[in-house]
Each structure stands twice: as C-alpha cells, then as structure tokens.
N, C-alpha and C. Protein backbone atom coordinates (compact mmCIF):
# COMPACT_ATOMS: atom_id res chain seq x y z
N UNK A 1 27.15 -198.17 21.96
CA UNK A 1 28.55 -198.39 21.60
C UNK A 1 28.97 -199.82 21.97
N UNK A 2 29.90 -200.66 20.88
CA UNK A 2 30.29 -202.11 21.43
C UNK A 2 31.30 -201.90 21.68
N UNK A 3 31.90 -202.74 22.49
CA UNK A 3 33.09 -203.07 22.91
C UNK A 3 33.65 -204.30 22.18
N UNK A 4 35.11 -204.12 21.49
CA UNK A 4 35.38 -204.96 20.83
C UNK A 4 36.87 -206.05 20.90
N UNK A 5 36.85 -206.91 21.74
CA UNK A 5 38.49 -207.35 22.33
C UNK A 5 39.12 -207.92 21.45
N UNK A 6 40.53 -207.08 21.26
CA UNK A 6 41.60 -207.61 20.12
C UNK A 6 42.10 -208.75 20.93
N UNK A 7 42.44 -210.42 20.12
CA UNK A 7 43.14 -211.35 20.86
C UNK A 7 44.09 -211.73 20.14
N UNK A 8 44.96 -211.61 20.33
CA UNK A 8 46.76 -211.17 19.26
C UNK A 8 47.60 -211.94 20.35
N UNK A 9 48.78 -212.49 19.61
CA UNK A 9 50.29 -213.09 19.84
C UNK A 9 50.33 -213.95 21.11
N UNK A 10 48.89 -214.67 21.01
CA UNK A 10 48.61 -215.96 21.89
C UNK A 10 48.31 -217.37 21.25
N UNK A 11 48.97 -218.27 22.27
CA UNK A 11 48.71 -220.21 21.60
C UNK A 11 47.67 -220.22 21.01
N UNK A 12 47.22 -220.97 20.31
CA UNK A 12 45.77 -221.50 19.85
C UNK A 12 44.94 -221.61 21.34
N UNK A 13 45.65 -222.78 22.18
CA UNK A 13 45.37 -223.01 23.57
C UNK A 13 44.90 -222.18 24.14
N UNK A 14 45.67 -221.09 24.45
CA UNK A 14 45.09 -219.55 25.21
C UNK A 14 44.06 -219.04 23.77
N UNK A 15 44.24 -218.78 22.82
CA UNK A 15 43.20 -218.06 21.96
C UNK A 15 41.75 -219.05 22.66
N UNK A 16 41.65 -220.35 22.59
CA UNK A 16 40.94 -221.40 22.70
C UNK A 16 39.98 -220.65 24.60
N UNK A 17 41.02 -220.47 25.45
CA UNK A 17 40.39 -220.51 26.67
C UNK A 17 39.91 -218.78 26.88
N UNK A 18 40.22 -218.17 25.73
CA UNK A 18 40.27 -216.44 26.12
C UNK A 18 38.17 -216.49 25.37
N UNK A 19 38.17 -217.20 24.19
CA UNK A 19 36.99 -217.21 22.94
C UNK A 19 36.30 -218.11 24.42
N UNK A 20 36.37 -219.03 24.76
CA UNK A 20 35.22 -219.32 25.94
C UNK A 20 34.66 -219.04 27.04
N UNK A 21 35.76 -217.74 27.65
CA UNK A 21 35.85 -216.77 28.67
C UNK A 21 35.19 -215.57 28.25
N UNK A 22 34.97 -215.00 27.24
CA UNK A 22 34.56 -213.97 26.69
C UNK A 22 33.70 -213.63 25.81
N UNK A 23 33.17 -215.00 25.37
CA UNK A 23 31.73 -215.04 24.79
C UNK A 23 30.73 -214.46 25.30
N UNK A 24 29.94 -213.89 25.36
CA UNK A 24 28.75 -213.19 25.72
C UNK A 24 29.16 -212.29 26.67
N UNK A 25 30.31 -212.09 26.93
CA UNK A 25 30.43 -211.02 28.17
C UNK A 25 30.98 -209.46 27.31
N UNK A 26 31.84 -209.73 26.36
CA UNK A 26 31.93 -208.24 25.11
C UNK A 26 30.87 -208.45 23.83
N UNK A 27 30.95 -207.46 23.19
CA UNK A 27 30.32 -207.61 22.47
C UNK A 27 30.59 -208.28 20.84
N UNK A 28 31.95 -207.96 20.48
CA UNK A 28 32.73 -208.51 19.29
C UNK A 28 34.29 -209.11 19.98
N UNK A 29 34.74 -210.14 19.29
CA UNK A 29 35.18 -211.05 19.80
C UNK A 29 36.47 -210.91 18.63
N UNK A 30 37.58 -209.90 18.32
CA UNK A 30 38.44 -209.59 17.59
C UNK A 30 39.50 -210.91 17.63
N UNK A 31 39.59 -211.71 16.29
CA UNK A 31 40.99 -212.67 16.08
C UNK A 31 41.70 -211.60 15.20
N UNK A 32 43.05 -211.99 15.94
CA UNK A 32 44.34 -210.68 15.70
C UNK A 32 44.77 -210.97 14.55
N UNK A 33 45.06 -210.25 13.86
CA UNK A 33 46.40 -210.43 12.42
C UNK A 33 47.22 -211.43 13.15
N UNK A 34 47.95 -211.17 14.00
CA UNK A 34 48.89 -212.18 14.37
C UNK A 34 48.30 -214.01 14.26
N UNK A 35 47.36 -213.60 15.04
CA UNK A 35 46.48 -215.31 15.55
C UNK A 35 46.24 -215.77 13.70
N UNK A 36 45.92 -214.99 12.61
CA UNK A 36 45.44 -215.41 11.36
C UNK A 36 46.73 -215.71 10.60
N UNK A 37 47.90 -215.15 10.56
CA UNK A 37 49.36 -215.52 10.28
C UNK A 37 49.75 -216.41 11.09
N UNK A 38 49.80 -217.00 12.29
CA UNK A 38 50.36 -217.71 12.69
C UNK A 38 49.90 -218.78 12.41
N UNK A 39 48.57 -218.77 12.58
CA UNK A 39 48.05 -220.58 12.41
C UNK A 39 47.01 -220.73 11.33
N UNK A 40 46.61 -219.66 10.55
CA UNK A 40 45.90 -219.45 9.74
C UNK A 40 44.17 -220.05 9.44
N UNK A 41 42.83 -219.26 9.25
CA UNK A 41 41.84 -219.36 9.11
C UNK A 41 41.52 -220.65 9.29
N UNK A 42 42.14 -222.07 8.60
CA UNK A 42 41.45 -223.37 8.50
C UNK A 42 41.28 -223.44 10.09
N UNK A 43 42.57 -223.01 10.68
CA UNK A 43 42.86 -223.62 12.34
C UNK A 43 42.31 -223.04 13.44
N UNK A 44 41.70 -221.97 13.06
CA UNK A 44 41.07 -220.93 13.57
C UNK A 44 39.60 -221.52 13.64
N UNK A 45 39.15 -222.09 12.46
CA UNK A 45 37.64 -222.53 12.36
C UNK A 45 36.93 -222.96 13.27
N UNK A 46 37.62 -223.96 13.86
CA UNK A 46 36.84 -224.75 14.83
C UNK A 46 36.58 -224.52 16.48
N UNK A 47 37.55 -223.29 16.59
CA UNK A 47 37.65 -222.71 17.69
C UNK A 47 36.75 -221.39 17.87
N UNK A 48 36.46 -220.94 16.60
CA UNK A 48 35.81 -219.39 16.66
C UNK A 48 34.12 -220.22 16.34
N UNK A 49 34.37 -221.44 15.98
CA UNK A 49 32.77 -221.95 15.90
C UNK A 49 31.64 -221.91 17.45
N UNK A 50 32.78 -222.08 18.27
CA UNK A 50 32.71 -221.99 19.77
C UNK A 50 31.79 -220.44 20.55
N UNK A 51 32.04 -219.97 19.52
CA UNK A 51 31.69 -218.28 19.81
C UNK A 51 30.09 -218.25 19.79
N UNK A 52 29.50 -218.11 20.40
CA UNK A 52 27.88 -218.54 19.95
C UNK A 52 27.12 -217.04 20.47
N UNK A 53 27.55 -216.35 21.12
CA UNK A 53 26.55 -214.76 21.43
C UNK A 53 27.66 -213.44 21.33
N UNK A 54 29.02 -213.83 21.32
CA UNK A 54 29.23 -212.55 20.64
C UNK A 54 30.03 -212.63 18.79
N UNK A 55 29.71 -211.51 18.90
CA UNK A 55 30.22 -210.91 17.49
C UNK A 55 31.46 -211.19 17.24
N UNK A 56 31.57 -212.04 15.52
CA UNK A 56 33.72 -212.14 15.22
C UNK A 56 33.84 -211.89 14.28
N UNK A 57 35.14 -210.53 14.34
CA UNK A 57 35.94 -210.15 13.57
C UNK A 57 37.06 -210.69 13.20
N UNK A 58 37.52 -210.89 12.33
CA UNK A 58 38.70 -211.17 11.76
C UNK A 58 39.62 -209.94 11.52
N UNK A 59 40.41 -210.13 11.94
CA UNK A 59 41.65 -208.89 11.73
C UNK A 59 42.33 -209.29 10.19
N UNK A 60 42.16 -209.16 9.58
CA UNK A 60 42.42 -210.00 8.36
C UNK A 60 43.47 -208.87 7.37
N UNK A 61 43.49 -207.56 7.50
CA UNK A 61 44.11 -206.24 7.10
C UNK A 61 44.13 -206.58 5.95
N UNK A 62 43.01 -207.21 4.71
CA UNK A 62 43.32 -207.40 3.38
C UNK A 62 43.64 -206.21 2.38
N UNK A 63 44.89 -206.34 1.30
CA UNK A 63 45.14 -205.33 0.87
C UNK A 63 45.35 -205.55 -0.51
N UNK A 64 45.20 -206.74 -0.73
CA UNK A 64 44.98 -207.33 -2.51
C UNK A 64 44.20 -208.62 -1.90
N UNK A 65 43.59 -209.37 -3.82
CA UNK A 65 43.21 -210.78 -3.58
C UNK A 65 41.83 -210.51 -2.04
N UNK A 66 41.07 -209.40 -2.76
CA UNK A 66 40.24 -209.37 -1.40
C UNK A 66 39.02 -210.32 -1.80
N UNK A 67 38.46 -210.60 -3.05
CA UNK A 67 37.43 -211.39 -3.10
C UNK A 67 37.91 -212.79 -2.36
N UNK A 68 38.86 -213.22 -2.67
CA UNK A 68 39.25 -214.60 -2.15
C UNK A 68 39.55 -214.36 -0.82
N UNK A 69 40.06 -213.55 -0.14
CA UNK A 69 40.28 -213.48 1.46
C UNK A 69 39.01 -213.54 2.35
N UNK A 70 38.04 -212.33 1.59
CA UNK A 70 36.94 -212.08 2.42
C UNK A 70 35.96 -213.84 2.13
N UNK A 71 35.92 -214.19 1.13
CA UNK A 71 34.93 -215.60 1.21
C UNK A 71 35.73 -216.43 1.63
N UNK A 72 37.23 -216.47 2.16
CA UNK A 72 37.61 -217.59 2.86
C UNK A 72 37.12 -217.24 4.62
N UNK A 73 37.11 -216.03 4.81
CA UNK A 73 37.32 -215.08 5.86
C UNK A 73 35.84 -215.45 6.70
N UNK A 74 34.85 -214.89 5.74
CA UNK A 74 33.33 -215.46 6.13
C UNK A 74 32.82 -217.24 6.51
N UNK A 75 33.93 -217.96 5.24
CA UNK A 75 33.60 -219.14 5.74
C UNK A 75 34.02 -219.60 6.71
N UNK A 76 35.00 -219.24 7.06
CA UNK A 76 35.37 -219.81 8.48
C UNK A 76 35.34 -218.75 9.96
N UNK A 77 33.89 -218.15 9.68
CA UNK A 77 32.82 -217.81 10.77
C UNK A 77 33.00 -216.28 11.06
N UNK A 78 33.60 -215.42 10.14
CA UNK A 78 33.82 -214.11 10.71
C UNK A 78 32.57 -213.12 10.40
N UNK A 79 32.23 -212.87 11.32
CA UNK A 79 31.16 -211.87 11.10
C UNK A 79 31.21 -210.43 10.22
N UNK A 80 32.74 -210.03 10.99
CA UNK A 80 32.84 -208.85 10.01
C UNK A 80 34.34 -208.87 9.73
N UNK A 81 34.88 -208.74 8.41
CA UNK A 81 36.44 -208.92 8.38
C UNK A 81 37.15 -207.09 8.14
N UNK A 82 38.14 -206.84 8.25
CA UNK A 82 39.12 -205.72 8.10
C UNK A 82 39.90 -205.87 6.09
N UNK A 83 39.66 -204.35 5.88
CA UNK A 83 40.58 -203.94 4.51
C UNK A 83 40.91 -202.75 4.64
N UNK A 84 42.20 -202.77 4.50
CA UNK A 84 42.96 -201.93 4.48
C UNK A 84 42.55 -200.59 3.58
N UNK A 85 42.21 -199.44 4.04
CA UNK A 85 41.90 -198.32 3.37
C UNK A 85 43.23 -198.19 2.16
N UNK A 86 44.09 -198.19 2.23
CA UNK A 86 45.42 -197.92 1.83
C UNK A 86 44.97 -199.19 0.09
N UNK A 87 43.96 -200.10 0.04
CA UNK A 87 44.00 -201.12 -0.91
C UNK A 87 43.53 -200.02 -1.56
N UNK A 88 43.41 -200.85 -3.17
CA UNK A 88 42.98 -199.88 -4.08
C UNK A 88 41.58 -199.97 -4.13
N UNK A 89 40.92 -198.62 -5.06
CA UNK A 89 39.57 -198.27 -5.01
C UNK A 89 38.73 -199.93 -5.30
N UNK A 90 39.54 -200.85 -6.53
CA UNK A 90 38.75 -201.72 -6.83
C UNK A 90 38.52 -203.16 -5.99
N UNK A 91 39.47 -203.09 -5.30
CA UNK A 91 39.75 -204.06 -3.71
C UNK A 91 38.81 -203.98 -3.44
N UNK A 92 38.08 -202.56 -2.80
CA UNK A 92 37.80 -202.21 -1.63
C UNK A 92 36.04 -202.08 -2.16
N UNK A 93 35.84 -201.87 -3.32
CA UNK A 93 34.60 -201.94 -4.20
C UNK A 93 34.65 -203.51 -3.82
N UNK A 94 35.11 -204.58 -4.52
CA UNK A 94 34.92 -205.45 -4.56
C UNK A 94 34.69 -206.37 -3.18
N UNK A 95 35.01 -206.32 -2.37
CA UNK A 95 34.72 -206.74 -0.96
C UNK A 95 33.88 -206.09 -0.46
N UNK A 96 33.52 -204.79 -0.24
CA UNK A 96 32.36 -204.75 -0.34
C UNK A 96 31.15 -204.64 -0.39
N UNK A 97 31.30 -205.09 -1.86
CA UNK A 97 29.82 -205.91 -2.34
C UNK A 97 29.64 -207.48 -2.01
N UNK A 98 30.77 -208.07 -1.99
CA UNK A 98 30.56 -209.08 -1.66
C UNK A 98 29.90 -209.76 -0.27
N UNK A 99 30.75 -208.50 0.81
CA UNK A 99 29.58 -207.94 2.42
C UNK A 99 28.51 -208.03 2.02
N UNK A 100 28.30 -206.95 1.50
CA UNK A 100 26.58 -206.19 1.34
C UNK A 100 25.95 -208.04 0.77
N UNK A 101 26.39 -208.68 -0.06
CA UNK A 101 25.65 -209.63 -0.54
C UNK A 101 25.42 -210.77 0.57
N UNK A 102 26.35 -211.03 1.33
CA UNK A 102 26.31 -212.22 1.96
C UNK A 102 25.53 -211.21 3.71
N UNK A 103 25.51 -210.30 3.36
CA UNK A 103 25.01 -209.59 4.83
C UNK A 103 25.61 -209.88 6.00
N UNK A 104 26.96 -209.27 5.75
CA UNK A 104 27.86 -209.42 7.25
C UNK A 104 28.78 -208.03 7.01
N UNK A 105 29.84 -207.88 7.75
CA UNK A 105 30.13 -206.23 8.01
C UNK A 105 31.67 -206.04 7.54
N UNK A 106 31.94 -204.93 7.27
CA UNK A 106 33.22 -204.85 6.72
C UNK A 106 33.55 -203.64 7.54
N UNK A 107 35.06 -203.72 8.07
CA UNK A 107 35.63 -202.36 8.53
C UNK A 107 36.89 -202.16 7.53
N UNK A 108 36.85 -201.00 7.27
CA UNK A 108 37.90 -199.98 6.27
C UNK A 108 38.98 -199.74 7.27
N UNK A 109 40.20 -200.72 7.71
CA UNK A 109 41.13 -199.90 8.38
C UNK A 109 41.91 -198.55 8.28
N UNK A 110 41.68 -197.33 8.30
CA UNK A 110 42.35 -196.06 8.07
C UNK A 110 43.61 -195.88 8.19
N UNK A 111 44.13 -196.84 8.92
CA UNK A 111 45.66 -196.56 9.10
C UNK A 111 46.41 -196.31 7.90
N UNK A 112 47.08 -194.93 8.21
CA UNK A 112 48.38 -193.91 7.70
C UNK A 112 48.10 -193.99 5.77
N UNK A 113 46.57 -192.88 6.27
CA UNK A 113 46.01 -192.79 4.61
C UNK A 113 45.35 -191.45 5.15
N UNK A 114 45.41 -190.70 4.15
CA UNK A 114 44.90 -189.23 4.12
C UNK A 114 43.88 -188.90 3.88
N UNK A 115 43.44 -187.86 3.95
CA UNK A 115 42.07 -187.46 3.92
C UNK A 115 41.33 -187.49 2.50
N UNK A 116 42.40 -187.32 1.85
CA UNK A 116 41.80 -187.34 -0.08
C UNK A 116 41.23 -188.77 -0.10
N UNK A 117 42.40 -189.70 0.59
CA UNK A 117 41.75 -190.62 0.41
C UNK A 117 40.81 -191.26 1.36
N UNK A 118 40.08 -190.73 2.59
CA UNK A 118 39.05 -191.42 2.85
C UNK A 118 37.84 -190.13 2.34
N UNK A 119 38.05 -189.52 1.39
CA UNK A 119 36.91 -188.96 1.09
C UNK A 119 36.56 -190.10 -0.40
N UNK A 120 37.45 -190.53 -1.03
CA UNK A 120 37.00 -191.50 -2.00
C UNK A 120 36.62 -192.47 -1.56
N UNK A 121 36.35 -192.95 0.09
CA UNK A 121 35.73 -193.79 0.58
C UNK A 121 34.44 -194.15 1.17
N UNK A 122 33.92 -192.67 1.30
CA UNK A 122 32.91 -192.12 2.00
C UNK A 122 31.95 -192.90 1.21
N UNK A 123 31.97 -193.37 0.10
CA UNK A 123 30.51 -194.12 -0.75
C UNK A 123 30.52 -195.28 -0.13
N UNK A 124 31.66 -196.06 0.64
CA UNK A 124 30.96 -197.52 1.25
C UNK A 124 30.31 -196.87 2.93
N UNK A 125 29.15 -196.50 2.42
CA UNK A 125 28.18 -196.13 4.00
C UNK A 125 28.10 -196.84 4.64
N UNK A 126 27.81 -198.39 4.38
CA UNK A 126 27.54 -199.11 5.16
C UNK A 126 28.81 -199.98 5.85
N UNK A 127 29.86 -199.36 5.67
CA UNK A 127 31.21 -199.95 6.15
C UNK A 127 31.66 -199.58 7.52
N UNK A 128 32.14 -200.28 8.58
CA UNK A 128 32.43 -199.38 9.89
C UNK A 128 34.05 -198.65 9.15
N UNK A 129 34.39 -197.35 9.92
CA UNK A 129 35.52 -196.87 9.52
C UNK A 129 36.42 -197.09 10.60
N UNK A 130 37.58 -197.67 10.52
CA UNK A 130 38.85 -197.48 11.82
C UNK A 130 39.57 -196.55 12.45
N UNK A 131 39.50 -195.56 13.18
CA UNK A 131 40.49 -195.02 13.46
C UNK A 131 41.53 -195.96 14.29
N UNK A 132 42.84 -195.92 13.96
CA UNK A 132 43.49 -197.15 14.15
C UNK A 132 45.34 -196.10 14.50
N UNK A 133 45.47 -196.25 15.78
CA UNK A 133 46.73 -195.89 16.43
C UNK A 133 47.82 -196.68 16.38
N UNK A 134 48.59 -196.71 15.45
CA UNK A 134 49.60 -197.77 14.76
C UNK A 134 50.57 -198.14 16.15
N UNK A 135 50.70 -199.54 16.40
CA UNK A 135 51.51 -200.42 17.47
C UNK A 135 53.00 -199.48 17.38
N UNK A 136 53.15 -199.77 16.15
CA UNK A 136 54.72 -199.12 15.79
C UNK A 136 54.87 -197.81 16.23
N UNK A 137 53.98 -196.82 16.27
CA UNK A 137 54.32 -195.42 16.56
C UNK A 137 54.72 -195.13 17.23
N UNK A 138 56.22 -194.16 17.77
CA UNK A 138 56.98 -193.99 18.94
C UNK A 138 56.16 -193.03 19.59
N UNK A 139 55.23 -191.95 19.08
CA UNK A 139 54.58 -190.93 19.74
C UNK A 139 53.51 -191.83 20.80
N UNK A 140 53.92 -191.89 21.66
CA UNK A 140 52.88 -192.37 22.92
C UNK A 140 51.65 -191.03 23.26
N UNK A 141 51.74 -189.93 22.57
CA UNK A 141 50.32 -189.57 23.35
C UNK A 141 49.46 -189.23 22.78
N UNK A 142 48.73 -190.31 22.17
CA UNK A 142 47.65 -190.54 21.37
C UNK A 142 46.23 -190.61 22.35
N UNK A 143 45.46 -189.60 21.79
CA UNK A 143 43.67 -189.12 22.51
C UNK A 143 43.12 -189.79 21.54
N UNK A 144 42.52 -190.63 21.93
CA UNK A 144 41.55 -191.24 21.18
C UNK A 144 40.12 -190.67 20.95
N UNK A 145 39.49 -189.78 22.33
CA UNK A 145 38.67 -188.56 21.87
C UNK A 145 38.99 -187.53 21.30
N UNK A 146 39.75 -187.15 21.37
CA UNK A 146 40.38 -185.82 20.36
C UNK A 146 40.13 -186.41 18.86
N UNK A 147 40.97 -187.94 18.59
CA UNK A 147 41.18 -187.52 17.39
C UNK A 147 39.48 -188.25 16.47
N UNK A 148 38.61 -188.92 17.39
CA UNK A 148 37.11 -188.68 16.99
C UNK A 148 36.94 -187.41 16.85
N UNK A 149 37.10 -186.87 17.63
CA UNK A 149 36.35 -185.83 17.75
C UNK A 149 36.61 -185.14 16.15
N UNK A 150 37.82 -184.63 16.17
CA UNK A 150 38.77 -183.80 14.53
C UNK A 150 38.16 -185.09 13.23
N UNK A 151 37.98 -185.99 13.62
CA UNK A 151 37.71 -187.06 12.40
C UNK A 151 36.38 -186.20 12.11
N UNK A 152 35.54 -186.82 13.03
CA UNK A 152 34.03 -186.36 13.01
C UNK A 152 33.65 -185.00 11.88
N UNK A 153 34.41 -184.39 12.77
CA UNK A 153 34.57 -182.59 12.09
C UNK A 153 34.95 -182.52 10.67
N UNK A 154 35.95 -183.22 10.21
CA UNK A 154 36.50 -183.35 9.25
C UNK A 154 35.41 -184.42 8.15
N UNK A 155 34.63 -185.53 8.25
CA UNK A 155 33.81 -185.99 8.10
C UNK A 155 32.57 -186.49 8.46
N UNK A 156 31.37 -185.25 8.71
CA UNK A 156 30.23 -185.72 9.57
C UNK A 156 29.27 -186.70 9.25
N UNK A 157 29.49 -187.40 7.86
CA UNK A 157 28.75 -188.13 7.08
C UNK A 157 29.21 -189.73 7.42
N UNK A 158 30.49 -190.01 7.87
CA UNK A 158 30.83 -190.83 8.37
C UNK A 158 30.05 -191.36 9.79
N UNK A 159 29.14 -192.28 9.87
CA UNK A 159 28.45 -192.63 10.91
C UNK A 159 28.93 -193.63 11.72
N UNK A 160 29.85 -194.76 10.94
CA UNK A 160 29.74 -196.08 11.43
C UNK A 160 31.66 -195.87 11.84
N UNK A 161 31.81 -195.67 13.00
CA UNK A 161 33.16 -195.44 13.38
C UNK A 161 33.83 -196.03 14.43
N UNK A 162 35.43 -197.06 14.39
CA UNK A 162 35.50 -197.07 15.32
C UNK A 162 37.01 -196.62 15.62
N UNK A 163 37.18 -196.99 17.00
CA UNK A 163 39.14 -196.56 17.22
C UNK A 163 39.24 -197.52 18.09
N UNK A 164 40.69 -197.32 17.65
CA UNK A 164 41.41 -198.46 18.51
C UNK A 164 42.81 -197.42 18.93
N UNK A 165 43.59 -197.87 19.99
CA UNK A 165 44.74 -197.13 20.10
C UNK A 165 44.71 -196.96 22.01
N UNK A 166 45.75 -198.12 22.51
CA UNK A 166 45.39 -197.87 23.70
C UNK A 166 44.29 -197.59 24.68
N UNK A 167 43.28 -197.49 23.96
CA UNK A 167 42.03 -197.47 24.91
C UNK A 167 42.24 -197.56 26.47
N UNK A 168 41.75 -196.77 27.20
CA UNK A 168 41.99 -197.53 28.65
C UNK A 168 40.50 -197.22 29.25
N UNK A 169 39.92 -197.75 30.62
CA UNK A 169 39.03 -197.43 31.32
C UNK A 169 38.30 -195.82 31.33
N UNK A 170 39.16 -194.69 31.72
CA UNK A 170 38.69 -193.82 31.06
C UNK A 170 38.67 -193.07 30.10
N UNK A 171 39.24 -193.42 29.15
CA UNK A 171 39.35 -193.19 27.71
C UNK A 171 38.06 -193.98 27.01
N UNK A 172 37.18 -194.98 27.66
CA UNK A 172 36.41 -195.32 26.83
C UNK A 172 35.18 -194.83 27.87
N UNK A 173 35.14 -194.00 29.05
CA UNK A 173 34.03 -193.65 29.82
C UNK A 173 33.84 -192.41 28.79
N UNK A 174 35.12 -191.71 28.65
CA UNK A 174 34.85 -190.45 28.04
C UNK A 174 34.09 -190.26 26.32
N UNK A 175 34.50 -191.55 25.65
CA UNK A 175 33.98 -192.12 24.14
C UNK A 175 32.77 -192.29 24.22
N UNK A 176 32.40 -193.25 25.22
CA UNK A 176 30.97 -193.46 25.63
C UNK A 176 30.00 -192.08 25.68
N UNK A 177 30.34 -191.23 26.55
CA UNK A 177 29.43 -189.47 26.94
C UNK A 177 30.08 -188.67 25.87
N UNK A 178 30.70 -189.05 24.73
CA UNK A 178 30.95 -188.17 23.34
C UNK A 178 30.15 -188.21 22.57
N UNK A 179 29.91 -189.40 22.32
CA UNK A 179 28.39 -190.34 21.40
C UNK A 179 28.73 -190.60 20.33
N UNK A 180 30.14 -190.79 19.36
CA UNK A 180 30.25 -190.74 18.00
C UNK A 180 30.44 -192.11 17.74
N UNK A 181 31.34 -192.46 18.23
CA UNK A 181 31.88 -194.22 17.99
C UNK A 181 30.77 -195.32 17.91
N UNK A 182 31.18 -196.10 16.64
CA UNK A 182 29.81 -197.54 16.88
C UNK A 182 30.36 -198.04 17.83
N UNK A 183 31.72 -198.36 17.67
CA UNK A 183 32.74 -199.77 18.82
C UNK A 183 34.06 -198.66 19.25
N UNK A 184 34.46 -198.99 20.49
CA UNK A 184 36.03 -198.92 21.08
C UNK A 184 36.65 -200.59 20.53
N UNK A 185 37.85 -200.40 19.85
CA UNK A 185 38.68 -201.39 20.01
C UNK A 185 39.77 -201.61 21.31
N UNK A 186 39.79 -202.94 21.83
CA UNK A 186 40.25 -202.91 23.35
C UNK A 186 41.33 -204.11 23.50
N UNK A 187 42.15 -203.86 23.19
CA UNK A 187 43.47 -205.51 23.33
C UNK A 187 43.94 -205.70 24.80
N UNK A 188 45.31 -204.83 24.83
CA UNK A 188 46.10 -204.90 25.77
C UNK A 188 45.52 -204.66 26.95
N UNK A 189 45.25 -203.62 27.39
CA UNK A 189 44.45 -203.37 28.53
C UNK A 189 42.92 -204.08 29.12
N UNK A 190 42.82 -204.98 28.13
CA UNK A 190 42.03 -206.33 28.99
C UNK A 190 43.12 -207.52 28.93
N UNK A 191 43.28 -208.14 27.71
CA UNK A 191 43.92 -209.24 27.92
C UNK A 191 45.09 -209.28 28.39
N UNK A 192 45.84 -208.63 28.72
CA UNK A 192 46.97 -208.42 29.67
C UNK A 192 47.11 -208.24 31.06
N UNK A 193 45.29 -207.71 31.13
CA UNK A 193 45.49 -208.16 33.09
C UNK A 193 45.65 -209.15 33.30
N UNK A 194 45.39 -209.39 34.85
CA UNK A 194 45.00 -209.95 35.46
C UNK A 194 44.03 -211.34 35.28
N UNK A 195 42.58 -210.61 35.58
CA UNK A 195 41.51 -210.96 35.09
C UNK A 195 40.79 -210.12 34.32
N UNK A 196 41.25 -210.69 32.79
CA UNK A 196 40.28 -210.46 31.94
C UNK A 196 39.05 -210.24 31.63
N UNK A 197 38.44 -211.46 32.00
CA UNK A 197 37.12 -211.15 31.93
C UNK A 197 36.68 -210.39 33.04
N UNK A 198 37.02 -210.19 34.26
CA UNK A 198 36.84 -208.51 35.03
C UNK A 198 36.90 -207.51 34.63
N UNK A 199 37.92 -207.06 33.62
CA UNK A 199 38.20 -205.79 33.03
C UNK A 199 37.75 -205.71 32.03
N UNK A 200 37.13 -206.76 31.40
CA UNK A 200 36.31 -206.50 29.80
C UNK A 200 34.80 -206.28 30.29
N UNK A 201 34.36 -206.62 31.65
CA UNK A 201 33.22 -206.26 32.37
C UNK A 201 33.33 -204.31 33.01
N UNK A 202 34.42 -204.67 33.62
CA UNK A 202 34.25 -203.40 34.04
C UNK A 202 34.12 -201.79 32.61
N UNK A 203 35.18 -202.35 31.49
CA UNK A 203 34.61 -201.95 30.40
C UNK A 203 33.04 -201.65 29.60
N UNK A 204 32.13 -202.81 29.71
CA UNK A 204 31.31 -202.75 29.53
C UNK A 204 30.27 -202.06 30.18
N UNK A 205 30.65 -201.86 31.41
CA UNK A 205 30.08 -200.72 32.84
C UNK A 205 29.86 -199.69 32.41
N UNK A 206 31.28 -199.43 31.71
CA UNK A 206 31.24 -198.06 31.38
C UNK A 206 31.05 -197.22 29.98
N UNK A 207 30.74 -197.94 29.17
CA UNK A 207 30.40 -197.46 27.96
C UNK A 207 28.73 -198.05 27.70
N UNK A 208 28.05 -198.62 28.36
CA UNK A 208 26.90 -198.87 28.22
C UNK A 208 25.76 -197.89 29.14
C-alpha cells in the first residue's frame, strides 16, 4: 500500500520546502487542485522537477478538454493525473488512452457518482479508482474502512483503489491489515502538524 500526501492552499515557497522535505520519505507526492488553480502547471514545473524518488500526482479533477489537460499535465512532470468520474464516457475514454500510451497512471475520482455509473467504468482496469470524502460534507463521520470495505463488496473486480477522507494514524493501520487499497490519500493530518515529515514517517510505519 502507498502512501500518498495531498499539498493544497500553500505559497509556492512552502509547496517548494514541503516537495524537498518529502521526497523519498512518502511514496506519491500529491499537488492539490488548489496549488494547480492558483499558480498553475507552467509554475509548478520547475519545482515538481525537484521530486526525484517519489511519485507525482497532479490533482488536476479534469472534467472536459481532457486530452489537452492530461498532455499539459504529463508535461510538466506528473506521473499520474486525476478525472473526474462524473466527466463523460468519452473524456474519460480519451485520457485514458492517452495514459495507457505515454505509460503513466490515471485515477478516476468517484466523488458523488453512483454506482450505474462506476459500473460503466469498470473497463478502464488499469485506472486507480478514488474513494474520495468530499471537504464540503457536513457529515463528519466518515470510515474510511467501512466504506472500502461496502465498495469492495459492491465491486470485487475493481483492484486498483484508493481513499482519501480524513485518514488518520489509525485509520490507515487498520487499511493497511484490510489489504484492499493500492494508496491511502493523506493531507491534513500530516501537513498540518507539527513535523511533517515525522508524521508522514510515522505513517509509513504503519501501513508498510
């Protein structure tokens, strides 16, 4: 299982000192929707070039215009970018193939889309899937093993899975001894301590 740190609604500066602190110590190295709206991909380039042993995602939530997002997305160093499940069937065809061609990874964000429709999704196999606990939601008591678990059940063909949604220390000990998830997604509860790179270690303790 990887561990994957969201880095959202920080300077370039701090994005800059968080990507040199956390290189090789997680395993994927998440730039936030926010960080890609605020200062956008060109400005991003030269800083995520910096990244040299872990894995980068782009939070990119493309939901039209995906051929042009995802090849701007790749060129400026993302390993694997985000599309919105919610895009249409031919979006989501079309990006990708364009993955599969250039051989880098695509995640299907699931957020607040139904089951009809991730069964018309089930043909991109080689896509990671999101379970994704929306920021906005007033319901605070979101299980992030529970709702693997009911996903799973509901689709056992789905292999490549991840969640995000508050994660905490033991919420990802317990993900880890479940066995379903490729990645935990992990924001707040690292980059908001203290020391970060302590708690994205002590993370890694425990799901490895």
């Amino acid at each position: 299982m990887k561990l994957q740190v969201a880095i959202d609604r920080v300077t370039l500066e701090e994005f800059q000192k968080s990507v040199i602190k956390l290189d090789g110590i997680v395993d994927v190295v998440e730039v936030g929707t926010s960080l890609i709206k605020d200062y956008g991909m060109d400005a991003l380039k030269s800083i995520v070039s910096r990244i040299k042993q872990s894995e980068v995602l782009f939070d990119l939530k493309t939901i039209d215009e995906g051929t042009y997002e995802f090849e701007k997305g790749f060129a400026a160093g993302a390993d694997t970018l985000t599309v919105m499940a919610s895009s249409s069937i031919d979006t989501i065809e079309q990006v990708y193939a364009l993955t599969v061609n250039q051989e880098k990874k695509m995640l299907i964000d699931l957020l607040a889309v139904n089951d009809e429709k991730i069964e018309e999704l089930r043909q991109f196999d080689k896509a990671i899937f999101g379970l994704h606990y929306s920021h906005d939601n007033k319901n605070q008591d979101f299980d992030a093993v529970k709702a693997v678990e009911q996903f799973h059940n509901n689709f056992p063909n789905i292999k490549n899975i991840a969640v995000a949604g508050g994660i905490d220390i033991e919420q990802a000990s317990r993900l880890a001894k479940q066995g379903i998830v490729e990645r935990i997604i992990v924001g707040g509860k690292i980059m908001n301590n203290e020391t970060p790179v302590e708690m994205a270690e002590k993370f890694m303790e425990v799901i490895k």
